[in-house]
Protein backbone atom coordinates (compact mmCIF):
# COMPACT_ATOMS: atom_id res chain seq x y z
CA UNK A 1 -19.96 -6.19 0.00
CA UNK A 2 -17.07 -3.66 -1.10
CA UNK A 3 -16.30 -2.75 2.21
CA UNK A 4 -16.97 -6.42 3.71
CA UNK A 5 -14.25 -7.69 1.35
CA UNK A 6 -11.76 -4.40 2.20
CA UNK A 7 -12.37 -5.30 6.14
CA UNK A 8 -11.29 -9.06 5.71
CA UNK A 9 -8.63 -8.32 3.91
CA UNK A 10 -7.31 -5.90 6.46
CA UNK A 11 -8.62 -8.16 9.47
CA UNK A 12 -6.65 -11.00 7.69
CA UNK A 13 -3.35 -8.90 7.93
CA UNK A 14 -4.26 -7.55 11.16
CA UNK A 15 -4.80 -11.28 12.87
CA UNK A 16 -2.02 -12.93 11.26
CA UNK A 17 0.57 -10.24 12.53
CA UNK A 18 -1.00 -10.28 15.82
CA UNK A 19 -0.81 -13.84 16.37
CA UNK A 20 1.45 -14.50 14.20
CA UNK A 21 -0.20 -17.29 12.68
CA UNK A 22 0.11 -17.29 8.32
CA UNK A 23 -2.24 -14.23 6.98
CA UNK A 24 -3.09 -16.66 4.08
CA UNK A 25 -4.81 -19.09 6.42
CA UNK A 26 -7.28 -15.92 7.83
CA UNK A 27 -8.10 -15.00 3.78
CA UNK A 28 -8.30 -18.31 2.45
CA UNK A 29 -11.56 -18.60 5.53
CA UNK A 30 -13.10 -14.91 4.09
CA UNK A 31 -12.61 -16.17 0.78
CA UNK A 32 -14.83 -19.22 1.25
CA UNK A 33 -17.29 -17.36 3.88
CA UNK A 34 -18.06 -14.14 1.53
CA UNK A 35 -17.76 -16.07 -1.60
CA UNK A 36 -20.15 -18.92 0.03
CA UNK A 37 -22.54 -16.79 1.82
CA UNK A 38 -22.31 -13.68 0.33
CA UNK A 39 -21.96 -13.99 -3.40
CA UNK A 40 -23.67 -17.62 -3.07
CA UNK A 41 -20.61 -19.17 -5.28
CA UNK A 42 -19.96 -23.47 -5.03
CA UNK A 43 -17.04 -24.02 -3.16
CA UNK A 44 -16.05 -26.01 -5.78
CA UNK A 45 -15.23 -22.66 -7.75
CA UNK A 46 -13.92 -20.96 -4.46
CA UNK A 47 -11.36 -23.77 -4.95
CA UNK A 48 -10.46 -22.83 -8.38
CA UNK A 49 -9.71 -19.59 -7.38
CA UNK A 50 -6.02 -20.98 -5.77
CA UNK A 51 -3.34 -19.32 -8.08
CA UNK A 52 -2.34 -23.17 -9.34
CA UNK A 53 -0.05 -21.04 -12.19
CA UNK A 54 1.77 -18.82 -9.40
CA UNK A 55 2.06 -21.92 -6.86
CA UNK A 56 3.75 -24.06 -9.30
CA UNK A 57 6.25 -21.35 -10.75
CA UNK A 58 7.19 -20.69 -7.20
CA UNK A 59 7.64 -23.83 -6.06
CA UNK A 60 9.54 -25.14 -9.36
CA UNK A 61 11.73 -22.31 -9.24
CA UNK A 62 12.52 -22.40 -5.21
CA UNK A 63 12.91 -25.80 -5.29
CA UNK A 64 15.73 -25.89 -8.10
CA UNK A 65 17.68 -22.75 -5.95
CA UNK A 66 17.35 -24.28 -3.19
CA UNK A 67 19.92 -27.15 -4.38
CA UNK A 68 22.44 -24.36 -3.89
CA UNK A 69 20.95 -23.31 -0.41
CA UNK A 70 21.10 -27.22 0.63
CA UNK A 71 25.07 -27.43 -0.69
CA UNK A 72 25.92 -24.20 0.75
CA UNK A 73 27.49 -22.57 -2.73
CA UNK A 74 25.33 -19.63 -2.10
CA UNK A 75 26.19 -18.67 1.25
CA UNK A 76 29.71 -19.13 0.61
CA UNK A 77 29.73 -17.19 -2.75
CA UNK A 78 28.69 -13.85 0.19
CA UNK A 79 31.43 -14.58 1.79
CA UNK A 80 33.70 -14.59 -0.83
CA UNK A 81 32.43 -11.26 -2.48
CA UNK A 82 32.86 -9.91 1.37
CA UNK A 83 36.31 -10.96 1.71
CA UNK A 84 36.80 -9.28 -1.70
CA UNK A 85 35.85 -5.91 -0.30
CA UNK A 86 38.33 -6.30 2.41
CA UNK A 87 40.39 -3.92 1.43
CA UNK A 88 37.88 -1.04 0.95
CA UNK A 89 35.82 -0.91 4.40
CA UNK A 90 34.27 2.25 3.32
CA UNK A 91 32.26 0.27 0.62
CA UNK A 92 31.59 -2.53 2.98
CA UNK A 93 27.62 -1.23 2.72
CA UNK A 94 27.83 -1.69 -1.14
CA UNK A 95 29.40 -4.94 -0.89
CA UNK A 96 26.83 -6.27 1.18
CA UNK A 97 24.66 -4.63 -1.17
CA UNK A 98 25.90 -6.43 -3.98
CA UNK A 99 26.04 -9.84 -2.46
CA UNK A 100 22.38 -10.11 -1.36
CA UNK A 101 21.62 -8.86 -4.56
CA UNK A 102 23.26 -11.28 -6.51
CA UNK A 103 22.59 -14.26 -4.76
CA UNK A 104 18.48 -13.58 -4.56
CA UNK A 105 19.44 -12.87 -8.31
CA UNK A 106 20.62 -16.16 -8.44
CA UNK A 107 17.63 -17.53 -7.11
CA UNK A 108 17.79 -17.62 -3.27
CA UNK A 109 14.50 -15.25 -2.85
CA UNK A 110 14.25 -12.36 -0.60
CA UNK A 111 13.22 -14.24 2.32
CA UNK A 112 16.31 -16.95 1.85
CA UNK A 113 19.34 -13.95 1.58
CA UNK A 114 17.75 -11.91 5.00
CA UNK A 115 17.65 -15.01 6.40
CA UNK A 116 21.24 -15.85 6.65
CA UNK A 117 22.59 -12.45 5.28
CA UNK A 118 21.01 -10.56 8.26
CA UNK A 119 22.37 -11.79 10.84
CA UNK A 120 25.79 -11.77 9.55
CA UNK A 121 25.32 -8.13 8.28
CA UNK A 122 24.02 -7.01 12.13
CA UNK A 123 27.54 -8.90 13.01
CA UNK A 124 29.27 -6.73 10.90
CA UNK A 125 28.08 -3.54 11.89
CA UNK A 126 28.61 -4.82 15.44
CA UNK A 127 32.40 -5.38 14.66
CA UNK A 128 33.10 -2.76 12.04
CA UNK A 129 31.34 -0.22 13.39
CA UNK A 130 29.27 0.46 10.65
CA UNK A 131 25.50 1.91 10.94
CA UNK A 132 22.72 -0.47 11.24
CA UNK A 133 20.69 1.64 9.41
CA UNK A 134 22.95 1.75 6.09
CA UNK A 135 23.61 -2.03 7.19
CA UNK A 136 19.99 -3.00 6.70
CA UNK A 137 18.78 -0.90 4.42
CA UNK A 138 21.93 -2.66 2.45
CA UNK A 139 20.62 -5.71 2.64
CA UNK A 140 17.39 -5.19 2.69
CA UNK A 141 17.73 -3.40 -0.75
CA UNK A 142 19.88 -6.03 -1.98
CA UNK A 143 17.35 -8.78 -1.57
CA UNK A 144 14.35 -6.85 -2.66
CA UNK A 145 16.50 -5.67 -5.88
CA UNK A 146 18.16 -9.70 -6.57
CA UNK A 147 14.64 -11.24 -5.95
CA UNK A 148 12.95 -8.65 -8.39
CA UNK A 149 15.19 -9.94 -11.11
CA UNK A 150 13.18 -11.54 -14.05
CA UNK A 151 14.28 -15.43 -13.36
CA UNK A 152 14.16 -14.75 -9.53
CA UNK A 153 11.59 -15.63 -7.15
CA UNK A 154 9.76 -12.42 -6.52
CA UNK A 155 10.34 -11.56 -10.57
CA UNK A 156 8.38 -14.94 -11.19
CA UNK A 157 5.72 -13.59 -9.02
CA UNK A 158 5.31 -10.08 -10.32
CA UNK A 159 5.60 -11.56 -14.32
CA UNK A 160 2.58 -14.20 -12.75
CA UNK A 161 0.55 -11.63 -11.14
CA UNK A 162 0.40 -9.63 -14.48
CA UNK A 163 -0.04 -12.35 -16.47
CA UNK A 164 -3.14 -13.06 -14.42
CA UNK A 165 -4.08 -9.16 -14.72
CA UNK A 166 -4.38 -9.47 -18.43
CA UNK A 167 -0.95 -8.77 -19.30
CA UNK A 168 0.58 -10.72 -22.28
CA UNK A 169 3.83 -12.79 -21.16
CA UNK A 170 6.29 -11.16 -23.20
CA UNK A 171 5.14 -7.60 -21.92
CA UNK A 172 4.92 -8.75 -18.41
CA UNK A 173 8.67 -9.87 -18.79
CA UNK A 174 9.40 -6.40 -20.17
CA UNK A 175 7.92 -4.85 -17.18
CA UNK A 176 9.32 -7.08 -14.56
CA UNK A 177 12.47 -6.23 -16.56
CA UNK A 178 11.92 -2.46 -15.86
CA UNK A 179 11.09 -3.22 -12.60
CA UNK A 180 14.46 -4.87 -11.74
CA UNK A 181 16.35 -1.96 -13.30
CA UNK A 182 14.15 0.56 -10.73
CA UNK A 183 14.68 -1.21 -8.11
CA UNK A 184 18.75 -1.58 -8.91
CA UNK A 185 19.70 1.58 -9.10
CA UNK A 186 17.65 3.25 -6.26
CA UNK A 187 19.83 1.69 -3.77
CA UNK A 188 23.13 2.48 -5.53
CA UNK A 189 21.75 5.77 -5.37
CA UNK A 190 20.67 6.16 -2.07
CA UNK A 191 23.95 3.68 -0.43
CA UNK A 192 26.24 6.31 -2.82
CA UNK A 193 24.78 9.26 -1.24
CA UNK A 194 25.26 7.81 2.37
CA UNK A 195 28.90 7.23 1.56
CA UNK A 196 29.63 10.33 -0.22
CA UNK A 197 27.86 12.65 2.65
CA UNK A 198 29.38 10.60 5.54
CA UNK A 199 32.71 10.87 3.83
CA UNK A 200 35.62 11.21 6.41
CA UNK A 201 33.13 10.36 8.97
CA UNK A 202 33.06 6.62 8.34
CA UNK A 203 35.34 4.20 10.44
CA UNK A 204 34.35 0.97 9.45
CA UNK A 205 37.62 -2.16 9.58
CA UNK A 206 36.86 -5.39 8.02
CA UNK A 207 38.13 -8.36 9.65
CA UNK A 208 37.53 -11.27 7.61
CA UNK A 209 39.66 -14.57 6.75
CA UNK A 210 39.63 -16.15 3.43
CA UNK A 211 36.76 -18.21 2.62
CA UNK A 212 37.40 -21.76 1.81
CA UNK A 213 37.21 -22.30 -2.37
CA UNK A 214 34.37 -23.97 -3.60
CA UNK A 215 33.67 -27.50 -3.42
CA UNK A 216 32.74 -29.96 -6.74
CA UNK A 217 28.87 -29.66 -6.04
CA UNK A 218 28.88 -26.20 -5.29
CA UNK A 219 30.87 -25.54 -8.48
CA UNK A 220 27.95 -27.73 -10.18
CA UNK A 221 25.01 -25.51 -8.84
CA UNK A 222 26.29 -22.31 -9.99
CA UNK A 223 26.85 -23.38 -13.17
CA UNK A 224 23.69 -25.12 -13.32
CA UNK A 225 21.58 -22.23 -12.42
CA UNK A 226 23.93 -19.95 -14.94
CA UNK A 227 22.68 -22.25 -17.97
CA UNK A 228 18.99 -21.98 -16.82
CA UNK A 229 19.45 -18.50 -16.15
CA UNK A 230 21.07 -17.88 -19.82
CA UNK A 231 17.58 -20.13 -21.60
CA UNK A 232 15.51 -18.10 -19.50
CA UNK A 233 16.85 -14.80 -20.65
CA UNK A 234 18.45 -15.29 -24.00
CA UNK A 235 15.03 -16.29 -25.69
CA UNK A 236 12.66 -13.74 -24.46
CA UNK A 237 15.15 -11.20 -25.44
CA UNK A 238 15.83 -12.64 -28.94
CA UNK A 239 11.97 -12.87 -29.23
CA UNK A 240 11.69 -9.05 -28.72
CA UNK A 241 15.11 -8.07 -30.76
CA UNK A 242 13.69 -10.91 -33.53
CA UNK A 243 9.79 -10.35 -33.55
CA UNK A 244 9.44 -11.40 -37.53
CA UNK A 245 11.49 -15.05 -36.28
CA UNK A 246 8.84 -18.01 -36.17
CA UNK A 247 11.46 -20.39 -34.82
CA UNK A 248 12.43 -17.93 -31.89
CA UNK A 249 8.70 -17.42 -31.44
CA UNK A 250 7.77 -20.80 -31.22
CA UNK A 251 11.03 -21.63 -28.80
CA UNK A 252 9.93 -18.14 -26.65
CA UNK A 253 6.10 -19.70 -26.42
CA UNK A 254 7.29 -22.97 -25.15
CA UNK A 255 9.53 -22.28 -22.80
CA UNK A 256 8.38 -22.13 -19.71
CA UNK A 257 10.45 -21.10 -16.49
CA UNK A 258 8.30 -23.71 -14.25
CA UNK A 259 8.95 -26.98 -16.03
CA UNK A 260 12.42 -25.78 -17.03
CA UNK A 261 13.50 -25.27 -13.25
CA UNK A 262 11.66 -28.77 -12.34
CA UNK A 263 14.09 -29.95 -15.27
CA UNK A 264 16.95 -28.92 -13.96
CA UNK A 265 15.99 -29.86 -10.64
CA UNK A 266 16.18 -33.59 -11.52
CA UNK A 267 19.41 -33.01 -12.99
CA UNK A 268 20.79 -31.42 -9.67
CA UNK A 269 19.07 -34.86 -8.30
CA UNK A 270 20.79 -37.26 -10.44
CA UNK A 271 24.16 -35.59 -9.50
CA UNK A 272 23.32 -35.55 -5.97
CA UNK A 273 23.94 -31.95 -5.45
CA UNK A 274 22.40 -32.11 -2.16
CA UNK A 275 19.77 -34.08 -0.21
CA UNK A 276 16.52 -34.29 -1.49
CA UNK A 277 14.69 -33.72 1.68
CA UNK A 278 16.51 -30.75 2.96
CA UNK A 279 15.77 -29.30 -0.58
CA UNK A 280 12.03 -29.99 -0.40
CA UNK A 281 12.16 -28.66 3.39
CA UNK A 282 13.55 -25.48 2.29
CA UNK A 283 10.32 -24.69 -0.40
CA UNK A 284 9.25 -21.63 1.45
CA UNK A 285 5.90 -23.13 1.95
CA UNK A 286 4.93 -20.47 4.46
CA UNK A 287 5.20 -17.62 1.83
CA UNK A 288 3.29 -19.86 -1.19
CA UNK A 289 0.25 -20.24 1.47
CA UNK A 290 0.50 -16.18 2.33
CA UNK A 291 0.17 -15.69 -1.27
CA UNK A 292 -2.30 -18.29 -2.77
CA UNK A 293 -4.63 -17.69 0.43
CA UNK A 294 -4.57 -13.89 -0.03
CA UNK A 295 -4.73 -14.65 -4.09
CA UNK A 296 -8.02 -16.79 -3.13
CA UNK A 297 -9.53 -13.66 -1.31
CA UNK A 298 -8.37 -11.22 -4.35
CA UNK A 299 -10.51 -13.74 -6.98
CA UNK A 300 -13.17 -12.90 -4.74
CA UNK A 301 -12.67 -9.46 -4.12
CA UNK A 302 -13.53 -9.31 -8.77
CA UNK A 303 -16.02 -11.34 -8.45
CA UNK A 304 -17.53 -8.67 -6.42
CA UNK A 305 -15.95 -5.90 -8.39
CA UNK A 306 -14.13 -4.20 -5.65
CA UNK A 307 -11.51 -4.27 -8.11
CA UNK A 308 -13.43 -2.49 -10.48
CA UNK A 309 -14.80 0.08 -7.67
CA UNK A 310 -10.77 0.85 -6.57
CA UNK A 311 -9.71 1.50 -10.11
CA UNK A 312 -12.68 3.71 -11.00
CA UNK A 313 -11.75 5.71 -7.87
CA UNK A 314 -8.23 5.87 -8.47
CA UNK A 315 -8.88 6.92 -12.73
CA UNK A 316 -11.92 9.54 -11.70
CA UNK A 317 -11.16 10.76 -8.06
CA UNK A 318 -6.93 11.05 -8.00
CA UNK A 319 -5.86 14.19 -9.99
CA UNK A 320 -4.61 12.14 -13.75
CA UNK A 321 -1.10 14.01 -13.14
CA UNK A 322 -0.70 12.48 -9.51
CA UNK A 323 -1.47 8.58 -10.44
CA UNK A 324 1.43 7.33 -10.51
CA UNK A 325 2.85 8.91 -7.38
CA UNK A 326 -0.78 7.79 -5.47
CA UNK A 327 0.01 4.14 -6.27
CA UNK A 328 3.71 4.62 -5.05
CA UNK A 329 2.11 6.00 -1.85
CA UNK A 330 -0.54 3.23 -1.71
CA UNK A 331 1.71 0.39 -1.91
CA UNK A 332 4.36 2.16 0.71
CA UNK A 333 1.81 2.41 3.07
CA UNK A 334 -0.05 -1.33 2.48
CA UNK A 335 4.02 -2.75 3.19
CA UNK A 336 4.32 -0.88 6.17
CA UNK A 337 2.60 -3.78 8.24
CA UNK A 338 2.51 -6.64 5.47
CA UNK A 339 4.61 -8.42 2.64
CA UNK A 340 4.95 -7.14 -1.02
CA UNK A 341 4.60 -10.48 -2.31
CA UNK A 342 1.67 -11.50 -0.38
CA UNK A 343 -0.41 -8.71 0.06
CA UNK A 344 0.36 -5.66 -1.79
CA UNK A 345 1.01 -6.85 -5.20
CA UNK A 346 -2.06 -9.73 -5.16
CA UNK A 347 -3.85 -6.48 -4.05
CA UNK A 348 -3.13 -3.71 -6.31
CA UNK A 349 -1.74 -5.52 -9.23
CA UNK A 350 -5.13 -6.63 -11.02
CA UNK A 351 -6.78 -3.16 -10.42
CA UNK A 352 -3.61 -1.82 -13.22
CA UNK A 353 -5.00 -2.26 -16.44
CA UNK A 354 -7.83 -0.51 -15.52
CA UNK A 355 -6.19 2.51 -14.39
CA UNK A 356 -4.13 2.48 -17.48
CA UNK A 357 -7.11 2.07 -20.01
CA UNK A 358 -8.51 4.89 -18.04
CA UNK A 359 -5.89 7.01 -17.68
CA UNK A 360 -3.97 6.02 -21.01
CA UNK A 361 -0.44 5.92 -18.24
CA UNK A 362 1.60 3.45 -19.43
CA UNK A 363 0.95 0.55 -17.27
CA UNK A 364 4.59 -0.20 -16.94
CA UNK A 365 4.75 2.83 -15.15
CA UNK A 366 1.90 1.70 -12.44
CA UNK A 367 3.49 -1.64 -11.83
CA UNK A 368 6.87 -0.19 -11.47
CA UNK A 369 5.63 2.40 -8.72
CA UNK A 370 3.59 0.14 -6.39
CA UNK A 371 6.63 -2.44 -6.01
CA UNK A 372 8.98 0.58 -5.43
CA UNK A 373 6.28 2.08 -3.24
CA UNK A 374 5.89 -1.11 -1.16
CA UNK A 375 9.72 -1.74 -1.32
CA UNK A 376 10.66 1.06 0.11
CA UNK A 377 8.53 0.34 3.79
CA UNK A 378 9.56 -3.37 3.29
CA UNK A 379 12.25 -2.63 6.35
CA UNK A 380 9.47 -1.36 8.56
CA UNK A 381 9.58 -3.69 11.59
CA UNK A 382 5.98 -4.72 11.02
CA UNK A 383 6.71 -6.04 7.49
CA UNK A 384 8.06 -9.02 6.43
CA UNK A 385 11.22 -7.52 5.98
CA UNK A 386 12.02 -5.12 8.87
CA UNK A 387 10.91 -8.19 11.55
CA UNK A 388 13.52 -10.55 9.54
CA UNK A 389 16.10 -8.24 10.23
CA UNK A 390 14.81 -7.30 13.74
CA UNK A 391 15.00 -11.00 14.78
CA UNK A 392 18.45 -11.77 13.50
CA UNK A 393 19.40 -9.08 15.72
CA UNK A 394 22.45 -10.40 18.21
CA UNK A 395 21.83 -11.06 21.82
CA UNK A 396 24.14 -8.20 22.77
CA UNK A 397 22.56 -5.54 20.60
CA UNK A 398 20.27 -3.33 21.78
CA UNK A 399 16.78 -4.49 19.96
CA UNK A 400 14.62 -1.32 20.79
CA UNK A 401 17.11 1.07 19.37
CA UNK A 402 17.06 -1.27 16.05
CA UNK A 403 13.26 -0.96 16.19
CA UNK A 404 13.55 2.66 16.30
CA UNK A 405 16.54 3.20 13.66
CA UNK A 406 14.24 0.88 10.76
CA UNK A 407 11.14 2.15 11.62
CA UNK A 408 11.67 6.37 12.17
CA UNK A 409 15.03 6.46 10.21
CA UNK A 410 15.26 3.95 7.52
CA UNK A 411 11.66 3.55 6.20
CA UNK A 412 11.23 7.39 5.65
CA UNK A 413 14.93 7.47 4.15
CA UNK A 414 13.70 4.67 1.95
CA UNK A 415 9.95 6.49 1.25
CA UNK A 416 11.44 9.36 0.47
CA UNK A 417 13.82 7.45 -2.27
CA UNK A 418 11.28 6.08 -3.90
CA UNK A 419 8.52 9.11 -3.73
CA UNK A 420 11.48 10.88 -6.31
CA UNK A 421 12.45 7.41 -7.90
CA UNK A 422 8.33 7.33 -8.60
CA UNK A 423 8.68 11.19 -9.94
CA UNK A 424 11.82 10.19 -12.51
CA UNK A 425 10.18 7.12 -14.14
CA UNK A 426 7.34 8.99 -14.50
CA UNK A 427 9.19 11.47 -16.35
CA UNK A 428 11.02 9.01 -18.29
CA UNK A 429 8.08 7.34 -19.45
């Protein structure tokens, strides 16, 4: 049954990329065929096994950023830290850099900034002369980084899928927050080093004209999405700088970032910060189905204790020193040819606290190193992210040297990042 439930899952991610058809419609059909007919479970409790706490957070929180999507504030907040860099060409790769990652900070979700920060980046380094490489590794780490902030969409998912593992919800925020930081400052490090060894060698002009200021509504998102940003943060923090405070305890337990976004998401309504429908249309529905399908196969997969069986083999077979680094290398290799969010974390996540138990690693540490791991081949054109930035590609550009460039030049620049980025919070922790 162990390997059964290893084959669907890889024949799920095989089929879907093949025909390109959702991978969470292929594992939500092995979820109810093994569970049905191989562990003889109802398919009323197959149906339970849909991640109702995940789907909701996602699409609460998606559908209040997406008010700013609709309106256009986020877009035009890139363009405005663009034109800002204007002056500096050399750091145009960090100022891309800094604008995906602040908007999917912000809420847009990794998908949303490639999606119409892409294209515009392949533009640039069309006009300015900049690499494509640097250009979408740039972004590419930019959304990863901004989504895997604690408020953000891919954040919400990682604090979820502990959560789910076992993991208390105040130390699940304090490893999503360690997770963000990771994930920030490999890319600084990696973009700096580009820029410092290519020094003299760059020749990258920015042409850009001044974006137009902000309009009333778009004014009204930001600061709408500020405030919930500030709840969300201040009162987990206080609740971990105050732990002997019952009233921040209580506040910190009933706060939730779901109902809090669908809150403010009737407040965008009632000022008619954009139209409902487009809002709605722009729930990424595609990615909550790749994740609550594959979720549905992963409740299986314990139920027949594969879970078990992988963390047993990890904790007694994989040298205790080289853990940590296994699970970076486990996760790179899963997001070569699918999605973080879908696949890899859904995956690995839940097999954690049994490595950690086992092991006594802090299991910080082992979350933080599979979503570097699988960051870092995210750009791989067979992954989620490397085939976003491989379609947004301009007509005139040549698409098999792109293919080439992400997949034999930036996801082993990017594995090799986060093999020593793997090696440093191990030491640190």
């Amino acid at each position: 049954m162990t390997y059964v439930i290893i084959a669907a899952i890889l024949l799920s991610i095989a089929i879907g990329y093949k025909t390109k058809i959702n991978i969470g419609f292929f594992a939500i059909i092995f979820a109810y065929l093994i569970g049905a007919f191989g562990l003889g479970l109802k398919s009323s409790q197959i149906v339970q096994f849909w991640p109702i706490k995940i789907f909701f957070i996602i699409l609460a929180v998606t559908l209040f950023y997406n008010f700013a999507m609709a309106n256009g504030a986020l877009e035009k907040l890139a363009n405005h830290l663009l034109y800002a860099c204007r002056h500096s060409p050399t750091l145009l790769p960090l100022a891309i850099f800094a604008s995906a990652t602040l908007i999917a900070a912000l809420g847009a979700g990794f998908y949303t900034v490639l999606a119409f920060m892409a294209p515009m980046t392949l533009l640039l380094c069309q006009k300015t002369g900049m690499s494509k490489v640097i250009g979408g590794m740039a972004v590419n780490y930019g959304a990863l980084a901004g989504a895997n902030f604690m408020t953000s969409q891919s954040g919400v998912i990682f604090r979820g899928l502990m959560e789910g593992a076992g993991v208390d919800a105040s130390t699940a925020f304090t490893n999503a927050t360690a997770t963000f930081v990771t994930t920030l400052i490999i890319p600084v490090v990696v973009i700096g080093a580009y820029l410092i060894l290519n020094r003299g060698k760059l020749q990258i002009e920015i042409k850009a004209e001044r974006p137009a200021p902000f309009e009333p509504k778009q004014k009204q998102s930001l600061i709408l999405i500020i405030i919930l940003m500030s709840i969300l943060l201040i009162v987990p923090i206080l609740a971990i700088l105050l732990p002997n405070s019952t009233g921040i305890a209580f506040l910190n337990s009933r706060i939730d970032i779901g109902f809090m976004a669908i809150i403010f998401s009737v407040i965008s309504l009632f000022l008619k910060l954009a139209d409902e429908k487009k809002v709605v249309a722009y729930v990424p529905w595609g990615t909550l189905i790749m994740i609550c399908g594959v979720g549905m196969l992963i409740e299986v997969a314990i139920k027949a204790g594969v879970i078990a069986i992988l963390s047993d083999w990890v904790s007694t077979t994989i040298p205790l020193a080289l853990i940590p680094l296994v699970m970076c290398i486990i996760g790179a290799f899963m997001s070569l040819f699918s999605s973080t969010l879908g696949v890899v974390t859904p995956a690995l996540f839940p097999v954690v606290p049994a490595i950690a138990a086992a092991t006594g690693y802090d299991s910080m540490l082992l979350f933080v190193c599979i979503v570097v791991g699988a960051q870092s081949s995210a750009i791989s054109p067979f992954s989620s992210g490397g085939s976003l930035i491989l379609g947004s590609a301009p007509h005139q550009m040549d698409q098999s040297s792109l293919f080439n460039d992400l997949l034999f030049r930036a996801v082993p620049l990017g594995f090799g990042a986060a093999l020593l980025a793997a090696l440093a919070v191990q030491g640190a922790l």
